[in-house]
PDB file of N, CA and C in Angstrom:
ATOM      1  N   UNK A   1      19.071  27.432  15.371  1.00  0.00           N
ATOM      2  CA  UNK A   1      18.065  26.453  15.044  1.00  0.00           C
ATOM      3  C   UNK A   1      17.927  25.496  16.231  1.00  0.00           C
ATOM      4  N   UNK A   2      16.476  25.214  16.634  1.00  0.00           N
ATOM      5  CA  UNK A   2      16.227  24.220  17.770  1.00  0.00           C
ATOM      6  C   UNK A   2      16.280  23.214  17.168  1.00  0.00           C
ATOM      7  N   UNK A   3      17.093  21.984  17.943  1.00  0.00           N
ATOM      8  CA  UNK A   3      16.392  20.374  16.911  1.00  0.00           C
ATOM      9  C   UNK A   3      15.666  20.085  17.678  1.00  0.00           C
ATOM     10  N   UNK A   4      14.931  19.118  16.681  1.00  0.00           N
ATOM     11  CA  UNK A   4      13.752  18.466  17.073  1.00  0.00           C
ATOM     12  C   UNK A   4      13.729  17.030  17.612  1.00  0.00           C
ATOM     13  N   UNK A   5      13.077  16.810  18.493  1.00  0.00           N
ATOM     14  CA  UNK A   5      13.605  15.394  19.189  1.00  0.00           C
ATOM     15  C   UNK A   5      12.485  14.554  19.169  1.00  0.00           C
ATOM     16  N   UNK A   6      12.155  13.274  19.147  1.00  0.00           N
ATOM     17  CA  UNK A   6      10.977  12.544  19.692  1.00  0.00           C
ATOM     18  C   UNK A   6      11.207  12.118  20.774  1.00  0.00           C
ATOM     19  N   UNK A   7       9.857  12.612  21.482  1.00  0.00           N
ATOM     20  CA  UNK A   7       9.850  12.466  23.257  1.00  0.00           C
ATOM     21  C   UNK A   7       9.569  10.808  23.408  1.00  0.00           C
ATOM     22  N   UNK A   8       8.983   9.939  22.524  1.00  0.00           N
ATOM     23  CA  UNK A   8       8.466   8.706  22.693  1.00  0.00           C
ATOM     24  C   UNK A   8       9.485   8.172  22.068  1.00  0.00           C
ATOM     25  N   UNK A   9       9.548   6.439  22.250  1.00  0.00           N
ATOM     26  CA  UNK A   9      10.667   5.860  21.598  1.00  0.00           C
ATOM     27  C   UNK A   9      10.126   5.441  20.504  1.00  0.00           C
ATOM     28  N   UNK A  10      10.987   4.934  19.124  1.00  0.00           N
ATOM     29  CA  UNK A  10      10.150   4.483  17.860  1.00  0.00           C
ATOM     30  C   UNK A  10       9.620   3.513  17.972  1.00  0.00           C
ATOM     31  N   UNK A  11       8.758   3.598  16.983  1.00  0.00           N
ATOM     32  CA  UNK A  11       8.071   2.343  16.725  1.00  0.00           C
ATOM     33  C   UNK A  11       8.732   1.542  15.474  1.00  0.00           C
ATOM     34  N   UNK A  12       9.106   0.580  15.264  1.00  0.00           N
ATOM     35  CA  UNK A  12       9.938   0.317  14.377  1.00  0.00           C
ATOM     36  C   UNK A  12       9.145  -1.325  13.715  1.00  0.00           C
ATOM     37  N   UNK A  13       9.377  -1.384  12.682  1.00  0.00           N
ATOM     38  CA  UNK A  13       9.168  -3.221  12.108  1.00  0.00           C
ATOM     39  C   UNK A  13       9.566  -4.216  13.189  1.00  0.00           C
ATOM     40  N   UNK A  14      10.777  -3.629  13.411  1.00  0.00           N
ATOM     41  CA  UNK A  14      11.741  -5.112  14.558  1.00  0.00           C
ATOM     42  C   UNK A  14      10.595  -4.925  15.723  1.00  0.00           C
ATOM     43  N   UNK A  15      10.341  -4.147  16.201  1.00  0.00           N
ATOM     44  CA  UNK A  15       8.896  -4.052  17.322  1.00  0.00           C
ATOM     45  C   UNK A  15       7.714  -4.666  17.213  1.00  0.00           C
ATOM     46  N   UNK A  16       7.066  -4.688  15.919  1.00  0.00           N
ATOM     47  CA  UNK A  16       6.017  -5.395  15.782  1.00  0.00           C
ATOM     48  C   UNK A  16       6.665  -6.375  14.747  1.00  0.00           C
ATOM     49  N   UNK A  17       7.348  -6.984  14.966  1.00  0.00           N
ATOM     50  CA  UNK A  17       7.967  -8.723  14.325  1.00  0.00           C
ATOM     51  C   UNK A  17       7.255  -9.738  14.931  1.00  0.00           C
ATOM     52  N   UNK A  18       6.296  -9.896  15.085  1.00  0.00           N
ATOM     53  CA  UNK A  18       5.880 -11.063  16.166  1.00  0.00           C
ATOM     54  C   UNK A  18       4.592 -11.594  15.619  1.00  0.00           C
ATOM     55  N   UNK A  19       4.053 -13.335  15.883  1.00  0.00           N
ATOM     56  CA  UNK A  19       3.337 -14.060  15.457  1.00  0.00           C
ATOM     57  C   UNK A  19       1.901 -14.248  16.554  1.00  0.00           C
ATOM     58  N   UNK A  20       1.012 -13.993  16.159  1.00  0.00           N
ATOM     59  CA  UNK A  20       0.161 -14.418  16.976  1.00  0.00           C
ATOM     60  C   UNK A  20       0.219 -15.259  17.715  1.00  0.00           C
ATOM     61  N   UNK A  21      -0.173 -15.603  18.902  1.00  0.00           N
ATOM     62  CA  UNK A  21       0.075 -16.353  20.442  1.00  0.00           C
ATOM     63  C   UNK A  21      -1.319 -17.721  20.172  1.00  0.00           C
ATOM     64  N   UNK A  22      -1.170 -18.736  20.414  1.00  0.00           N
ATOM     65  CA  UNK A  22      -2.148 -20.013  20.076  1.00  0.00           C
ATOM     66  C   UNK A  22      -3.332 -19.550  20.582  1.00  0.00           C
ATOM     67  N   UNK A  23      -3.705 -18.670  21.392  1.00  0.00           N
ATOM     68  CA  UNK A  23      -4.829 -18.287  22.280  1.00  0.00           C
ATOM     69  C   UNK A  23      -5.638 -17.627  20.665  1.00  0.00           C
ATOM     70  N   UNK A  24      -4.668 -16.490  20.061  1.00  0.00           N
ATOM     71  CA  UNK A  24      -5.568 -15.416  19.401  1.00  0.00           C
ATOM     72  C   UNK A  24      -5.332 -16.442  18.053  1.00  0.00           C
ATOM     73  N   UNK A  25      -4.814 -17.049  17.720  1.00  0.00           N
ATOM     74  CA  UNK A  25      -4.999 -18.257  16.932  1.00  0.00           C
ATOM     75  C   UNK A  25      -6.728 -18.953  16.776  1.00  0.00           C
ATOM     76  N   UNK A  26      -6.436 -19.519  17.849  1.00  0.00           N
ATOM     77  CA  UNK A  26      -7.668 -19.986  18.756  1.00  0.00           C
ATOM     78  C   UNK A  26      -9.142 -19.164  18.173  1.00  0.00           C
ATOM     79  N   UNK A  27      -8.905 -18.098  18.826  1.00  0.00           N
ATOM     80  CA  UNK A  27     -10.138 -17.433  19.041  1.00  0.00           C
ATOM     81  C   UNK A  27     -10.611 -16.922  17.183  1.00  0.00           C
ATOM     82  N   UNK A  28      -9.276 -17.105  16.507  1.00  0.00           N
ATOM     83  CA  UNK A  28      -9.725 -16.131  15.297  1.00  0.00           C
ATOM     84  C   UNK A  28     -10.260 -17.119  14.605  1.00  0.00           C
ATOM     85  N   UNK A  29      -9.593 -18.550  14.620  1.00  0.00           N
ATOM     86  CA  UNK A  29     -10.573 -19.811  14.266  1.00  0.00           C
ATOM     87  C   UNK A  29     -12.024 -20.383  14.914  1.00  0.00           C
ATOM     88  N   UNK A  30     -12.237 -19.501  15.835  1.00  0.00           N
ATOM     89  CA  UNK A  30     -13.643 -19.766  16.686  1.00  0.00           C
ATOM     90  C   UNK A  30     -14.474 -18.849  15.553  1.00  0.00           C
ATOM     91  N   UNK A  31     -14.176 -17.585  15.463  1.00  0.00           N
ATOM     92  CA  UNK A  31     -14.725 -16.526  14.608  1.00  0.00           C
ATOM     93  C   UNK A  31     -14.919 -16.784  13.174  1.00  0.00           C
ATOM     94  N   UNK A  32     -13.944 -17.775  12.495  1.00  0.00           N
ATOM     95  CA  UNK A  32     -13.992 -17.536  11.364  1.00  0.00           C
ATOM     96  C   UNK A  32     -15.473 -17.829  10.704  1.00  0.00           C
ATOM     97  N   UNK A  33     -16.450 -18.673  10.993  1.00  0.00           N
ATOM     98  CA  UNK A  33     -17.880 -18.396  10.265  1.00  0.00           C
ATOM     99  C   UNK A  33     -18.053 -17.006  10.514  1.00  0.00           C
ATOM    100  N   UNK A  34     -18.080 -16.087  10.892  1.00  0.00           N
ATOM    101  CA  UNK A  34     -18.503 -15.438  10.987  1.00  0.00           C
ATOM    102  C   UNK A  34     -18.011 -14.351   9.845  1.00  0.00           C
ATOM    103  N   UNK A  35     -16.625 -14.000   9.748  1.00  0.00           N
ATOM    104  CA  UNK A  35     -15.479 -13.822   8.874  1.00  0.00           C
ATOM    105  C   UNK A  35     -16.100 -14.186   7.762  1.00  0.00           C
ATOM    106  N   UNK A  36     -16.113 -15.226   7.184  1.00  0.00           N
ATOM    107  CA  UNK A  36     -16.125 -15.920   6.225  1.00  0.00           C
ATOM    108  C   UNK A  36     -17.984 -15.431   5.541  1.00  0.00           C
ATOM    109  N   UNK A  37     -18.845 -15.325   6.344  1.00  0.00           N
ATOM    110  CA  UNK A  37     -20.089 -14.717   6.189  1.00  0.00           C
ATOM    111  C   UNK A  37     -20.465 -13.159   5.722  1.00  0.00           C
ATOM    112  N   UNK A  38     -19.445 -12.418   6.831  1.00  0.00           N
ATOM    113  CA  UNK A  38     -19.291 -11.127   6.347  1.00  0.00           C
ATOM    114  C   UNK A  38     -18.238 -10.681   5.084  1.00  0.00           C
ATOM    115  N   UNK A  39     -17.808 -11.801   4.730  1.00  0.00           N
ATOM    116  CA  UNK A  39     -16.896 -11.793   3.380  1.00  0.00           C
ATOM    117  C   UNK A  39     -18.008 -11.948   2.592  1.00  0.00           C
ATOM    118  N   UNK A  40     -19.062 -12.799   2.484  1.00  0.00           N
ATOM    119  CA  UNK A  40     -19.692 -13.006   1.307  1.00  0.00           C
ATOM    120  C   UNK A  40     -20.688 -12.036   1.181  1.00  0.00           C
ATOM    121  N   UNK A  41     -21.577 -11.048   2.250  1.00  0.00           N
ATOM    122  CA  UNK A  41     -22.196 -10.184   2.225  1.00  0.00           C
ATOM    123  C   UNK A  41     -21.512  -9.024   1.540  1.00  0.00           C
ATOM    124  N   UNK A  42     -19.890  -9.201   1.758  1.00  0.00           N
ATOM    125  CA  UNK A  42     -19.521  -7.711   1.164  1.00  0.00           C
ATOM    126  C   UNK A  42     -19.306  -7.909  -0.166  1.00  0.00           C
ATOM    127  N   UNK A  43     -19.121  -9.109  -0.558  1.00  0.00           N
ATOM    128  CA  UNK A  43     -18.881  -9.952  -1.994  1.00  0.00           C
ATOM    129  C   UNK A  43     -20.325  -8.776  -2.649  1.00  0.00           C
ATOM    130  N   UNK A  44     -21.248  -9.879  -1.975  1.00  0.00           N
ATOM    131  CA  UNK A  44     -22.582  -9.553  -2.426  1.00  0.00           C
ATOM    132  C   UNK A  44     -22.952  -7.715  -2.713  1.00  0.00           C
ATOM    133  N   UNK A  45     -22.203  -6.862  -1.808  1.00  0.00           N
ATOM    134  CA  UNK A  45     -22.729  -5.737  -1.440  1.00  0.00           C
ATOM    135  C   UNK A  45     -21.897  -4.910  -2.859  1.00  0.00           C
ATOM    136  N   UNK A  46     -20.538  -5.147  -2.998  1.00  0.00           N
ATOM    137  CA  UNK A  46     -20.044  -5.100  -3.770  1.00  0.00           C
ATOM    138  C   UNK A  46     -20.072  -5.344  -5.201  1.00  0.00           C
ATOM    139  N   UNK A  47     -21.693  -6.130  -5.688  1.00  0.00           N
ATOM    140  CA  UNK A  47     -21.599  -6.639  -7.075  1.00  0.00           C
ATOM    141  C   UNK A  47     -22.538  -6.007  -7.566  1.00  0.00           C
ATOM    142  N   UNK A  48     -23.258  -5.223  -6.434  1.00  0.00           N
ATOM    143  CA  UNK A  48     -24.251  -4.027  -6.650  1.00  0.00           C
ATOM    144  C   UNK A  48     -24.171  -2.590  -6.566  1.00  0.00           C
ATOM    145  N   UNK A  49     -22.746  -2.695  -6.880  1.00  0.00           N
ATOM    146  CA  UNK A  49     -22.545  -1.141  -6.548  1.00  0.00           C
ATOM    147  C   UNK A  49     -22.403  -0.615  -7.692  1.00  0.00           C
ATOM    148  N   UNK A  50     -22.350  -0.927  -9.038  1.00  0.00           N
ATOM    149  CA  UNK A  50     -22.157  -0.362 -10.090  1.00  0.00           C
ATOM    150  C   UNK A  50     -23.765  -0.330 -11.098  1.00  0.00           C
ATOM    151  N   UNK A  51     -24.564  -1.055 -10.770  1.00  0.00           N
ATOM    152  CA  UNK A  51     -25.919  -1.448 -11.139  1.00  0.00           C
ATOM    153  C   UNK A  51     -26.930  -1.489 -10.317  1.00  0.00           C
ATOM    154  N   UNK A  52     -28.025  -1.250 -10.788  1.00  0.00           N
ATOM    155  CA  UNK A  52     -29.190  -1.203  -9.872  1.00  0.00           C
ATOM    156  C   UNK A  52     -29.079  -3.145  -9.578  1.00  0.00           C
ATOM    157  N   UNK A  53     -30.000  -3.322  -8.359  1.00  0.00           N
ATOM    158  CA  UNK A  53     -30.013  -4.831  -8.300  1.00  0.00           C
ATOM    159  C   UNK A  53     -30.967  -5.352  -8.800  1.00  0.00           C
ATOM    160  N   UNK A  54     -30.446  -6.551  -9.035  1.00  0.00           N
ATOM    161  CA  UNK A  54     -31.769  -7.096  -9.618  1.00  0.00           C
ATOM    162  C   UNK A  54     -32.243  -8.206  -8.911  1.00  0.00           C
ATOM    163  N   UNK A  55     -33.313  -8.460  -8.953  1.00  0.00           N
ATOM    164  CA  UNK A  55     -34.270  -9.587  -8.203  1.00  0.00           C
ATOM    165  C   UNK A  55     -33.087 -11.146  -7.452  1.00  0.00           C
ATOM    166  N   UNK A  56     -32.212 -11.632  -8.825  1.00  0.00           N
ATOM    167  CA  UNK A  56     -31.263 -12.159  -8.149  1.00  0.00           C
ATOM    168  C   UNK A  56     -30.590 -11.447  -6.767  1.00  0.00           C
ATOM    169  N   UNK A  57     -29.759 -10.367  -7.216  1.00  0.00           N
ATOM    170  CA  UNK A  57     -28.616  -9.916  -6.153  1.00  0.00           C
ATOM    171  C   UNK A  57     -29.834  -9.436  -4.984  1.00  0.00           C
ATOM    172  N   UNK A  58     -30.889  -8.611  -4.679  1.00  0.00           N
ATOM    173  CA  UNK A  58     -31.600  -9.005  -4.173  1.00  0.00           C
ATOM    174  C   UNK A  58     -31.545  -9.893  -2.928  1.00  0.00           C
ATOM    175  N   UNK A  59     -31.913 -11.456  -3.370  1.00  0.00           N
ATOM    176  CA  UNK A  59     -32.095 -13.014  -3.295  1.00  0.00           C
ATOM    177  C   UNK A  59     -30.692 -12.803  -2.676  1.00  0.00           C
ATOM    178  N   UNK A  60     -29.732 -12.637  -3.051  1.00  0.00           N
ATOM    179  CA  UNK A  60     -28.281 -12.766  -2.832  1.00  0.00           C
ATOM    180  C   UNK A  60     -28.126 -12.267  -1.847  1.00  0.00           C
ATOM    181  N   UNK A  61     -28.079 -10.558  -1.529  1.00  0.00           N
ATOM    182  CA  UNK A  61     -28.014  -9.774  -0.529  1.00  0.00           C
ATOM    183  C   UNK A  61     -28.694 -10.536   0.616  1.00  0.00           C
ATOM    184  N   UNK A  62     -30.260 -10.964   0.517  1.00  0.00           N
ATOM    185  CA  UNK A  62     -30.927 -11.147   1.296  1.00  0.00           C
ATOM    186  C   UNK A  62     -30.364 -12.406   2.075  1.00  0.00           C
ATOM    187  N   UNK A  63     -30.071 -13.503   1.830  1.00  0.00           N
ATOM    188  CA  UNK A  63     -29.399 -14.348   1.967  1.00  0.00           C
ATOM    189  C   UNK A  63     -28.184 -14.522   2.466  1.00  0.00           C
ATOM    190  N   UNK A  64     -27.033 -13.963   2.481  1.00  0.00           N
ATOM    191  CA  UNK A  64     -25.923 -13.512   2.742  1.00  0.00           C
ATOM    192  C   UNK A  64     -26.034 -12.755   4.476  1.00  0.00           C
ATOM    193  N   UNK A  65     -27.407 -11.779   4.083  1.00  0.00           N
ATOM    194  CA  UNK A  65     -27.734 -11.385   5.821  1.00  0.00           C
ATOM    195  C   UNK A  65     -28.206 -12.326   6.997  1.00  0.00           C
ATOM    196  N   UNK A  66     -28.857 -13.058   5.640  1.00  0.00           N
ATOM    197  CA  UNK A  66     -29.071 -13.593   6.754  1.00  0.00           C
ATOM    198  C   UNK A  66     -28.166 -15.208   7.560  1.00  0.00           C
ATOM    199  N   UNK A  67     -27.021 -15.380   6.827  1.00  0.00           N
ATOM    200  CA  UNK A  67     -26.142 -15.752   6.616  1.00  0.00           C
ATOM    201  C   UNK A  67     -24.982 -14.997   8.384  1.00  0.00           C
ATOM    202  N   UNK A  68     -24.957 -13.895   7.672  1.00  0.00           N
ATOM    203  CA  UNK A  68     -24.235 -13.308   8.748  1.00  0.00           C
ATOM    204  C   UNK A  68     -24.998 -13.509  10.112  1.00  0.00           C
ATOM    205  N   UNK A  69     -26.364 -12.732  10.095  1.00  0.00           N
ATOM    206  CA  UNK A  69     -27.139 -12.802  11.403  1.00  0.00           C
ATOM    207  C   UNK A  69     -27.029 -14.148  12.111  1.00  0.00           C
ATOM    208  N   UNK A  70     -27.317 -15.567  11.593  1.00  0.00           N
ATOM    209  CA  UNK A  70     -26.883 -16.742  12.298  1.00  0.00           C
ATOM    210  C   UNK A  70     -25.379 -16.836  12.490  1.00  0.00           C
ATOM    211  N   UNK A  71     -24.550 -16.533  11.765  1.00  0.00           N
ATOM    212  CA  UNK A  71     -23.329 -16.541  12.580  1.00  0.00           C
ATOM    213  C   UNK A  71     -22.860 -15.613  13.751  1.00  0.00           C
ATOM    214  N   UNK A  72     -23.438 -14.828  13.661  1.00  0.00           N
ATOM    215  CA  UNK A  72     -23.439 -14.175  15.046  1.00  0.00           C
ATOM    216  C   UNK A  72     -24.415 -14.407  15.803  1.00  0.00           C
ATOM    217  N   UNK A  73     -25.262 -15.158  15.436  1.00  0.00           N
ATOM    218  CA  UNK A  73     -26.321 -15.823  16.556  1.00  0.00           C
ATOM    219  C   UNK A  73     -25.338 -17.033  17.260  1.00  0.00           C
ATOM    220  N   UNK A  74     -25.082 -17.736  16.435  1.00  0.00           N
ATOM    221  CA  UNK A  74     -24.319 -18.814  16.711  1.00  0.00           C
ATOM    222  C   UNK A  74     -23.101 -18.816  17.768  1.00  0.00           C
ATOM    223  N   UNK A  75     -22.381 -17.670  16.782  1.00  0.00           N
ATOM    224  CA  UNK A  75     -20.781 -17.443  17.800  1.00  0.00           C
ATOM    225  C   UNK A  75     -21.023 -16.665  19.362  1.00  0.00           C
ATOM    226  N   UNK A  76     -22.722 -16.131  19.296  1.00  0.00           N
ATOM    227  CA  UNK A  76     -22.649 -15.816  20.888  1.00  0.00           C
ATOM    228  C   UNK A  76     -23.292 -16.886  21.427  1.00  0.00           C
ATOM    229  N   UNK A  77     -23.929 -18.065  21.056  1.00  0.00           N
ATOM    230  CA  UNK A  77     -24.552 -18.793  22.019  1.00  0.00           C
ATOM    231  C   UNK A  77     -23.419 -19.946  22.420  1.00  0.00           C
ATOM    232  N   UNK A  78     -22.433 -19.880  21.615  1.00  0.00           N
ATOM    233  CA  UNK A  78     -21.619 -20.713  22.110  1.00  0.00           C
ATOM    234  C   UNK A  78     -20.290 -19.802  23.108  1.00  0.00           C
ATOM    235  N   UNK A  79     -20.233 -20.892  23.932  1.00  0.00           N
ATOM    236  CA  UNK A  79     -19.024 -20.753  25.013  1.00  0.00           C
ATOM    237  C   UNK A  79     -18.149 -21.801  24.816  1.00  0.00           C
ATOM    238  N   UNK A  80     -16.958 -20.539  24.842  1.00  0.00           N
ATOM    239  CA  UNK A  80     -15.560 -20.623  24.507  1.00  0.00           C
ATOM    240  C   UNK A  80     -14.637 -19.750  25.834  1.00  0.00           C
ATOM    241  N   UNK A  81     -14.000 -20.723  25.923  1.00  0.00           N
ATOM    242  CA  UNK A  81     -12.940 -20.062  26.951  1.00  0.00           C
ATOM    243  C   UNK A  81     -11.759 -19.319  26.803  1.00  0.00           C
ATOM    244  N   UNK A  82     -11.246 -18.872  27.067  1.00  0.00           N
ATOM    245  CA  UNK A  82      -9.901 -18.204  26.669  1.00  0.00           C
ATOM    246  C   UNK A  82      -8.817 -18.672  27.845  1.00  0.00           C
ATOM    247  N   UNK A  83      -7.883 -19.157  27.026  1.00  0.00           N
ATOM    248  CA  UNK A  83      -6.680 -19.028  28.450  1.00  0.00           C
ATOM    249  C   UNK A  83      -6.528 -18.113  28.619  1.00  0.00           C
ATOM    250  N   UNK A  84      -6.013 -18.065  30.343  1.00  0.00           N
ATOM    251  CA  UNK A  84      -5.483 -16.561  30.727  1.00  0.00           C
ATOM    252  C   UNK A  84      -4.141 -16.232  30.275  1.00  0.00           C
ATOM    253  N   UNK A  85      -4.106 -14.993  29.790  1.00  0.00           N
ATOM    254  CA  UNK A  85      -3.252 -14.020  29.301  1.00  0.00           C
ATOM    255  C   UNK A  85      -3.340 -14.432  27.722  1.00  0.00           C
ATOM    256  N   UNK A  86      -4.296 -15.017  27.113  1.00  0.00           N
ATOM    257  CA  UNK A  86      -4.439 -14.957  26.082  1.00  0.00           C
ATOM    258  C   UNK A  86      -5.367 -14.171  24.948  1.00  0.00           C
ATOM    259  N   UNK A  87      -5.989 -14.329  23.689  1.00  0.00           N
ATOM    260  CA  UNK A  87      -6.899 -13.189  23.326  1.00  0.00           C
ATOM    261  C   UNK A  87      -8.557 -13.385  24.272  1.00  0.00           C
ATOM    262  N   UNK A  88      -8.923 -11.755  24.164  1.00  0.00           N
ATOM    263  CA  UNK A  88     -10.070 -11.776  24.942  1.00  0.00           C
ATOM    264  C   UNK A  88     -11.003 -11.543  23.837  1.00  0.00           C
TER     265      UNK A  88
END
């Protein structure tokens, strides 16, 4: 019988034990409208999946997009820096 070996070293829990760095902190709190927008669209997308929509959810859906679309209008017109060696 051949044994079998792993050519790579493991990947283990104790390896990825680690806390986000203030940079990707940073940046994920720059993002969060945006986060927080595409949460409510999927809210929304989600309350129509078992029923046809109705004129409300609709109103809802519609709203919610456009919800998202300004937050990503928003989060690219603004400039934000990143420290170096931090998230990009």
């Amino acid at each position: 019988m051949i044994p079998i070996a792993a050519l790579e070293g493991l990947v283990t829990a104790a390896s990825l034990d680690f806390e986000p760095t203030p940079a990707e902190l940073e940046a994920i709190e720059h993002e969060m409208p945006l986060i927080q927008a595409e949460v409510e669209l999927l809210d929304a997308q989600i309350m129509t999946l078992d029923r046809p929509a109705s004129e409300l959810d609709e109103r809802r859906l519609r709203r919610a997009r456009n919800r998202v679309m300004a937050a990503r209008r928003d989060l690219s017109n603004r400039t934000f820096t990143v420290q170096p060696g931090g998230a990009a």
